[in-house]
Protein backbone atom coordinates (compact mmCIF):
# COMPACT_ATOMS: atom_id res chain seq x y z
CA UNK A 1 -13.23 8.93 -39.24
CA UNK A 2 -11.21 7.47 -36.20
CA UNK A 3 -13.91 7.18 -33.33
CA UNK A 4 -12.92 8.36 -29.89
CA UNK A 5 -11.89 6.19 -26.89
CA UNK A 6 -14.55 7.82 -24.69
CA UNK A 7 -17.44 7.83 -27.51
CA UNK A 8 -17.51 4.05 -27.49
CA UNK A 9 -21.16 2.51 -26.78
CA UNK A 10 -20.42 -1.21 -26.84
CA UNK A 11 -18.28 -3.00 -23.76
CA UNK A 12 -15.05 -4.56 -24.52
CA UNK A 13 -15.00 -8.23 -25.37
CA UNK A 14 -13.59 -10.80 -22.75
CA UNK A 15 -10.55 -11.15 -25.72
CA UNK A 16 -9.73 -7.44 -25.55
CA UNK A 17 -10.11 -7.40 -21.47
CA UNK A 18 -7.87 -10.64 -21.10
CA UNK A 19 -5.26 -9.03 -23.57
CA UNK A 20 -5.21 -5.58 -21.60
CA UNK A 21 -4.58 -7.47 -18.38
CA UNK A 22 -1.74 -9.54 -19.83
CA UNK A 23 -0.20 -6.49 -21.07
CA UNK A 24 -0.70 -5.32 -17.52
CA UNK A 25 -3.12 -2.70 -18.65
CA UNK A 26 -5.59 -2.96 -15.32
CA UNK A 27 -6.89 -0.04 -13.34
CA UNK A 28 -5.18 0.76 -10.27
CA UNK A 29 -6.41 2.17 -6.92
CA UNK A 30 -4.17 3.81 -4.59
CA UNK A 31 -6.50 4.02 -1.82
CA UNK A 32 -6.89 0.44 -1.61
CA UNK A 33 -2.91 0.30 -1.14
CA UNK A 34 -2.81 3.16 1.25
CA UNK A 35 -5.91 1.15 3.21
CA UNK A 36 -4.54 -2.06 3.47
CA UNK A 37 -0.94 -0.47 4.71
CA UNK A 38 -2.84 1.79 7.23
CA UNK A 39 -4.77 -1.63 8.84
CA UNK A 40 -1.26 -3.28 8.36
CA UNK A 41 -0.10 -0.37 10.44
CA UNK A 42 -3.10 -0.69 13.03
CA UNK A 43 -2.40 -4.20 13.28
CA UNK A 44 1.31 -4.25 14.05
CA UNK A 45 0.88 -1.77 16.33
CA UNK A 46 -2.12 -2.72 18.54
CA UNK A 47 -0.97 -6.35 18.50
CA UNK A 48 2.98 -6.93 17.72
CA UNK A 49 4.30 -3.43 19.44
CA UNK A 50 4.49 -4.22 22.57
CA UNK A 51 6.26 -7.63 22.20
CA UNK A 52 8.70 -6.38 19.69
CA UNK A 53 9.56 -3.38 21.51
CA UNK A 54 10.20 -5.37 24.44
CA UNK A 55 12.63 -7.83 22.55
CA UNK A 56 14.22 -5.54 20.92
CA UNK A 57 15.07 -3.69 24.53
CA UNK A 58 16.40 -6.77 26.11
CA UNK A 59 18.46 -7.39 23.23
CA UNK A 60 19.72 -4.05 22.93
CA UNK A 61 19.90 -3.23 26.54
CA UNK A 62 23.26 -4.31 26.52
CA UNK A 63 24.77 -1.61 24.48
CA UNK A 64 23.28 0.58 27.02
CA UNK A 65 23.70 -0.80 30.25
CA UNK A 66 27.10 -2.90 29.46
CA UNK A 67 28.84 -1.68 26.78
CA UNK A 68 32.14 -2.26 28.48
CA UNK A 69 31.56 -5.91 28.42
CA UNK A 70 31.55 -5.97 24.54
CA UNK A 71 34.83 -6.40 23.05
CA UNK A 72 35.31 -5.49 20.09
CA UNK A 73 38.48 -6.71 18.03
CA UNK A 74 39.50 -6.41 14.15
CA UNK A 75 39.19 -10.00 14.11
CA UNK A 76 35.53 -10.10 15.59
CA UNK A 77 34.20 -6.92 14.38
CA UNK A 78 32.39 -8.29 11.41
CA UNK A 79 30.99 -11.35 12.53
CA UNK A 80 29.67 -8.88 15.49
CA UNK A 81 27.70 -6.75 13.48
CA UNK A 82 26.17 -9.70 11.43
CA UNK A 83 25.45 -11.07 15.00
CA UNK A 84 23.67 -7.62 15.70
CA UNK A 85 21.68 -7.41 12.37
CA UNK A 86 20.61 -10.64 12.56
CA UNK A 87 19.14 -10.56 15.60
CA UNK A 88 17.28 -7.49 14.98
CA UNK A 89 16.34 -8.66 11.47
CA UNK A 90 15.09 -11.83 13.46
CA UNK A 91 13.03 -9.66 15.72
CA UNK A 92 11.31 -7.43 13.29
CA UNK A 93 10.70 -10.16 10.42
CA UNK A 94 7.02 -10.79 11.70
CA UNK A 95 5.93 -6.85 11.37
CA UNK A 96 7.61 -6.50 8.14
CA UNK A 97 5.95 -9.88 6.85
CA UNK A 98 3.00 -8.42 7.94
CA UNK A 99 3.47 -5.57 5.74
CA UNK A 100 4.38 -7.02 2.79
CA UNK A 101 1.38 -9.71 2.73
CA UNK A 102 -0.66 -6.38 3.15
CA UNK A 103 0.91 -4.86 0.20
CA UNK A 104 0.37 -8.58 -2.00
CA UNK A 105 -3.03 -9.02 -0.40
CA UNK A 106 -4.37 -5.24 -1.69
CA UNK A 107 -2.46 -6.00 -5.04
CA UNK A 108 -4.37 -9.40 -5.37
CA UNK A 109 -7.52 -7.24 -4.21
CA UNK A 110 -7.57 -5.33 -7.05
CA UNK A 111 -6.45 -6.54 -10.00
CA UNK A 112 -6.71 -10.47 -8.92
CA UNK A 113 -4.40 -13.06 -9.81
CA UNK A 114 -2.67 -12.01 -12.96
C-alpha cells in the first residue's frame, strides 16, 4: 500500500532535504517578497525622493524651459537620446539598486544561499 505524503510520522533526512533544495524544491513566501519591496519602497522614498526628484528636474528642466536651444539633427539624434537615457539611467540607478538588493536580500531570507 503506497503511504500518503501527509500521513508521514518521521522528518525527512538531511539527504532528502539537501536533494529537494538542489532540485530547487524549497518553500516560498510571498509575503516576505512583498515586505521587503514595501520597506524598499519606504526607504527610497523617505530617503532618496527628494534628491532624485530634484536631479532629475534640473536635468530635465531644459526640455521645459529651453527646448528651443536643443537642436536636433539626423546626424545627432541618436547619440542625443543615448545622452538623455543615460543620464536618467545614471540618476535613478541608486533606487533601482536599492530594489533589487531588496528583492536578493528577501530571496536569501528565505531559502538561504542555495
Amino acid at each position: 500500500m503506497a503511504e500518503d505524503k501527509d500521513s508521514k510520522t518521521e522528518e525527512p533526512t538531511s539527504k532528502r532535504l539537501g536533494k529537494a533544495r538542489n532540485e530547487g524544491d524549497v518553500p516560498q513566501s510571498q509575503e516576505v517578497k512583498s515586505f521587503a519591496m514595501l520597506l524598499a519602497g519606504l526607504i527610497v522614498i523617505g530617503t532618496m525622493a527628494p534628491s532624485v526628484a530634484s536631479q532629475l528636474a534640473e536635468f530635465l528642466t531644459t526640455f521645459l524651459e529651453r527646448p528651443h536651444t536643443i537642436f536636433l539633427e539626423v546626424d545627432n539624434m541618436a547619440s542625443f537620446v543615448v545622452n538623455v537615457a543615460l543620464n536618467v539611467a545614471v540618476i535613478l540607478a541608486l533606487p533601482i539598486a536599492t530594489f533589487a538588493f531588496a528583492a536578493v536580500v528577501s530571496g536569501v531570507a528565505i531559502n538561504g544561499f542555495l
